[in-house]
Protein backbone atom coordinates (compact mmCIF):
# COMPACT_ATOMS: atom_id res chain seq x y z
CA UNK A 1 0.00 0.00 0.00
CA UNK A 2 1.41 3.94 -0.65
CA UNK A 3 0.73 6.86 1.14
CA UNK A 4 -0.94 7.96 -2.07
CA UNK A 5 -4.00 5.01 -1.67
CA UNK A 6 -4.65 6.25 2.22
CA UNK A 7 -7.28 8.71 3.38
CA UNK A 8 -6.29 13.21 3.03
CA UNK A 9 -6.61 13.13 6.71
CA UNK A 10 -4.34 10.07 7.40
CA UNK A 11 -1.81 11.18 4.97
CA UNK A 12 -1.81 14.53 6.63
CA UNK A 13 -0.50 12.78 10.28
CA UNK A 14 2.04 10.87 8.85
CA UNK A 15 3.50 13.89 6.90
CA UNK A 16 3.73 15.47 10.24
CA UNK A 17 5.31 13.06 11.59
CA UNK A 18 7.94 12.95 9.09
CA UNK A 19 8.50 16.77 9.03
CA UNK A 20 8.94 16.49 13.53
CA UNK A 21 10.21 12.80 13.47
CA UNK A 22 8.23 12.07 16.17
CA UNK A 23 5.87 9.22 17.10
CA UNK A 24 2.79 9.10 16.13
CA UNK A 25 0.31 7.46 18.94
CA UNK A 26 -3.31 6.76 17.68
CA UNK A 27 -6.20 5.96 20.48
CA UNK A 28 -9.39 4.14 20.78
CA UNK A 29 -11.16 5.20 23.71
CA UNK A 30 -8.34 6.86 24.88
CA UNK A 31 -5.66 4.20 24.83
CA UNK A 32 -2.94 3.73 22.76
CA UNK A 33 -3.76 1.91 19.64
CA UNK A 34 -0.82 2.31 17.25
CA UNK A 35 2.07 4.14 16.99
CA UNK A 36 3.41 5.24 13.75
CA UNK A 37 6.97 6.49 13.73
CA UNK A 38 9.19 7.25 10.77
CA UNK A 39 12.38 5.72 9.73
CA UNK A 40 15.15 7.34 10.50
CA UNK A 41 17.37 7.39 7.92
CA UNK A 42 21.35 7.18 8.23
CA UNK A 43 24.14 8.76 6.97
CA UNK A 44 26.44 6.66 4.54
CA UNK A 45 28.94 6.99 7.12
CA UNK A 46 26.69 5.90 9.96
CA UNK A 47 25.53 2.69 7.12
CA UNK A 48 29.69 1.90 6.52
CA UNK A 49 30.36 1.77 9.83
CA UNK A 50 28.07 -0.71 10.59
CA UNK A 51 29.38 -3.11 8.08
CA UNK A 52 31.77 -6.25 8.58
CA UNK A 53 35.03 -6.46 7.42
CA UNK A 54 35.64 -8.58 4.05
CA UNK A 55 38.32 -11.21 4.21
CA UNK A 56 39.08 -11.16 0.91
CA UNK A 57 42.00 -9.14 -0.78
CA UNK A 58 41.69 -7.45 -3.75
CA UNK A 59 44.31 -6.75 -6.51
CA UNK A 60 44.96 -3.44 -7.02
CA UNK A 61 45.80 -2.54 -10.80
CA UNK A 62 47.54 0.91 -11.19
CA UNK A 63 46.98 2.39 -14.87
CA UNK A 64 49.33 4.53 -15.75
């Protein structure tokens, strides 16, 4: 499903919620139901920093 097939009003919230990046916490009679929060993305250094080490070399080829 896309943001584009959901109801004005619901698509509304969830913009919000990506402009503050806060939580979004939906009732029914007055307790928490859902919460929506967005994904918060990362930086390509935060994403390379999480990876593993390889443990494979690699030739180097200088062209001169």
């Amino acid at each position: 499903m896309t943001l584009s097939d959901l109801p004005a009003t619901i698509q509304t919230l969830l913009n919000q919620a990506q402009k503050t990046g806060e939580p979004l916490t939906i009732t029914q009679n007055g307790i928490p139901f859902v919460i929506i929060s967005p994904i918060k993305k990362k930086s390509l250094l935060e994403t390379l920093s999480t990876l593993e080490p390889l443990d494979e070399d690699f030739a180097i080829e200088l062209i001169n």
